[in-house]
C-alpha atoms as a PDB file:
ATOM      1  CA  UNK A   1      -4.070   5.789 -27.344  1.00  0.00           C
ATOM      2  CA  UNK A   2      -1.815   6.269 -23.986  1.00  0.00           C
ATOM      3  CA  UNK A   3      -1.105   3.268 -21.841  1.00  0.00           C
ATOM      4  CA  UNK A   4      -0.775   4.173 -17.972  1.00  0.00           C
ATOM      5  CA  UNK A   5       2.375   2.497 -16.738  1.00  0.00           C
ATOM      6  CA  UNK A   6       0.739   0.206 -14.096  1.00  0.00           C
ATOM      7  CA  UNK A   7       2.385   0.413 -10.639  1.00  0.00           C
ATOM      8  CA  UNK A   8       2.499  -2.566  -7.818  1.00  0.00           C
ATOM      9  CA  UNK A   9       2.882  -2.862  -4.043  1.00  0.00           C
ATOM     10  CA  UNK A  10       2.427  -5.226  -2.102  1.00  0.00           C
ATOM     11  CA  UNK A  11      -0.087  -4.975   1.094  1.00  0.00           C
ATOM     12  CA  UNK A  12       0.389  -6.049   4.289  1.00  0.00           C
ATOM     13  CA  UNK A  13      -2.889  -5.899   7.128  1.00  0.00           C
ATOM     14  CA  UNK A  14      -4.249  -7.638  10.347  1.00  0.00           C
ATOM     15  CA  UNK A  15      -7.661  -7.742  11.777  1.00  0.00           C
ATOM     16  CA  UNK A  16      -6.145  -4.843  14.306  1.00  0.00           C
ATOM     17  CA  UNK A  17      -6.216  -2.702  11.457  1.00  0.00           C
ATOM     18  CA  UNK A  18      -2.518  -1.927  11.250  1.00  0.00           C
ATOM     19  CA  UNK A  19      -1.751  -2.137   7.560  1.00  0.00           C
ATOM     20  CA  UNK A  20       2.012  -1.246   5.751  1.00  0.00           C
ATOM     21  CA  UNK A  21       2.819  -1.071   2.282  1.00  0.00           C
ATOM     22  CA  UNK A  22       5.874  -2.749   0.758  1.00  0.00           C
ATOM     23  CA  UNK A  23       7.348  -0.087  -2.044  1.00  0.00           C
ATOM     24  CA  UNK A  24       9.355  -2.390  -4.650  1.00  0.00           C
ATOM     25  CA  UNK A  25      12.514  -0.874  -6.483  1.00  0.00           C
ATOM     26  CA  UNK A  26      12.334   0.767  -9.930  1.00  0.00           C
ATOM     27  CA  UNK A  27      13.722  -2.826 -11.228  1.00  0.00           C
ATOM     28  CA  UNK A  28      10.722  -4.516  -9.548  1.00  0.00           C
ATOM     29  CA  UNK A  29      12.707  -5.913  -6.441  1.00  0.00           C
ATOM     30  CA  UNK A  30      12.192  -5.326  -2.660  1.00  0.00           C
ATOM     31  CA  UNK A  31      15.550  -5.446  -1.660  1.00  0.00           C
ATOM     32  CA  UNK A  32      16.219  -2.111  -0.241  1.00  0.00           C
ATOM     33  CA  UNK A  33      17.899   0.697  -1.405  1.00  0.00           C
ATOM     34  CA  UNK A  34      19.331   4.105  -0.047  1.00  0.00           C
ATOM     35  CA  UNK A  35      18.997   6.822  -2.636  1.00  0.00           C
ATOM     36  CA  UNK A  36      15.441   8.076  -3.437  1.00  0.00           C
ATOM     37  CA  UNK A  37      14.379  10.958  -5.022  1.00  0.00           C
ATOM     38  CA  UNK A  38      11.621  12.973  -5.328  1.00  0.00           C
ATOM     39  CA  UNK A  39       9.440  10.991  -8.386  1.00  0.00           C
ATOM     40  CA  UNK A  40      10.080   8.105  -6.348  1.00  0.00           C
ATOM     41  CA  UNK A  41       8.950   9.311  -3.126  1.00  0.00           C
ATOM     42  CA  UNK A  42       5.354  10.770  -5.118  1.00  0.00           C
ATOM     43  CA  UNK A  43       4.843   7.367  -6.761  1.00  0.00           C
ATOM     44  CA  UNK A  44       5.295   5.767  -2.849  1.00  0.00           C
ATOM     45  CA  UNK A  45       2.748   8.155  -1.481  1.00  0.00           C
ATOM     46  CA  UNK A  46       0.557   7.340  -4.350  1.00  0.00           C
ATOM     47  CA  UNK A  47       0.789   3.579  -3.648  1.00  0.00           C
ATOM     48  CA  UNK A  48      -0.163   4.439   0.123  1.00  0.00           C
ATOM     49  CA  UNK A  49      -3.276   6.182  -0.749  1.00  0.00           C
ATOM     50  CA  UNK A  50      -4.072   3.404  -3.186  1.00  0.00           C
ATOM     51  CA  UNK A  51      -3.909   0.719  -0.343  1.00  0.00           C
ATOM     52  CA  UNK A  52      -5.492   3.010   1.651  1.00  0.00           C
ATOM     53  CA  UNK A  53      -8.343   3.406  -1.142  1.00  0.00           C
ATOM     54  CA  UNK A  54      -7.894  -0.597  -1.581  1.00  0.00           C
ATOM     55  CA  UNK A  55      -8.533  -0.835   2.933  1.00  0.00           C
ATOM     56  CA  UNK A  56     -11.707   0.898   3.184  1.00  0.00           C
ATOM     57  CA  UNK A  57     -13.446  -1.084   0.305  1.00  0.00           C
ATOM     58  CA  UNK A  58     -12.608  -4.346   2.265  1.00  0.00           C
ATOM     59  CA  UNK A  59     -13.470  -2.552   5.742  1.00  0.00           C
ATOM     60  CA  UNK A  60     -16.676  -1.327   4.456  1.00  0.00           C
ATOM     61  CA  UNK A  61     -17.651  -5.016   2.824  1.00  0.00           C
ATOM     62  CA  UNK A  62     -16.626  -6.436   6.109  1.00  0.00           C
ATOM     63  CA  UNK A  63     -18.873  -4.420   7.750  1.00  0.00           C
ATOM     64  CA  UNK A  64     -21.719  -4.884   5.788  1.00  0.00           C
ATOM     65  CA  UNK A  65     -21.510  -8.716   5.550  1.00  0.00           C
ATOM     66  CA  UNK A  66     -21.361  -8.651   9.711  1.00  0.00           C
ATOM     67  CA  UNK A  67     -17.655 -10.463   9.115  1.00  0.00           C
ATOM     68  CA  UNK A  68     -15.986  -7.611  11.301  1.00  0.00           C
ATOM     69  CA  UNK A  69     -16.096  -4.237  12.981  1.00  0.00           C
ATOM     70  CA  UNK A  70     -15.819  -1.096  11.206  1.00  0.00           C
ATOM     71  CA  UNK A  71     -12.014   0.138  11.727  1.00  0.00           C
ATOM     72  CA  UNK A  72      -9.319   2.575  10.770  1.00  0.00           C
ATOM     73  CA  UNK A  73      -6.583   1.395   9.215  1.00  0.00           C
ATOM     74  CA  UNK A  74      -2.945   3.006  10.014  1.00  0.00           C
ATOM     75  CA  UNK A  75      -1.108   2.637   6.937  1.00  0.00           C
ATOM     76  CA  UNK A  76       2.588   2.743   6.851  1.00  0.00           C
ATOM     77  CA  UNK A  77       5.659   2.043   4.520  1.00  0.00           C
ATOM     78  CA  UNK A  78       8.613   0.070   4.178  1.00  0.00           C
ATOM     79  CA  UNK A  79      10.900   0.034   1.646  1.00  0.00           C
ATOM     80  CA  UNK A  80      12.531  -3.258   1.181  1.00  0.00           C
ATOM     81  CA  UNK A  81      14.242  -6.243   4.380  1.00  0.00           C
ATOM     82  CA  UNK A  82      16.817  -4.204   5.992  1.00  0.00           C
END
C-alpha cells in the first residue's frame, strides 16, 4: 500500500469573496523564497484548485443555509511575507 504525501496551505477569504492561498516552502515554512521550479510551481497550482474546490463547498452551504449570497471567489497566491 502507497501513502499520498499530504500537502498543506493555508487559506485566506472575506465575505467579498476575494480569497489567496499561502504556498509554504518545501521545509514547511512561509518565509519566502526566490528559486522555484517547475514541480513546485504544479504542486502550487494544485493547492489553488484545492482551495478553490475547498471555496465552493462553503459558498454553496452558505447559500443553502440562507447565511450568505452565492459568490465567486477570486483566488490568488502568495508565496511567503516579503
Amino acid at each position: 500500500v502507497c501513502e499520498q504525501e499530504q500537502e498543506q496551505a493555508v487559506v485566506l477569504y472575506d465575505e467579498k469573496c476575494n480569497a489567496l492561498v499561502v504556498q509554504p516552502n518545501e521545509d514547511g515554512s512561509y518565509w519566502r523564497k526566490l528559486v522555484r521550479n517547475k514541480v513546485i510551481r504544479m504542486r502550487e497550482k494544485r493547492r489553488e484548485r484545492a482551495a478553490a474546490e475547498f471555496l465552493a463547498g462553503l459558498r454553496e452551504e452558505a447559500h443553502r443555509t440562507g447565511l450568505a449570497e452565492p459568490c465567486q471567489f477570486h483566488v490568488k497566491s502568495l508565496r511567503g511575507p516579503k
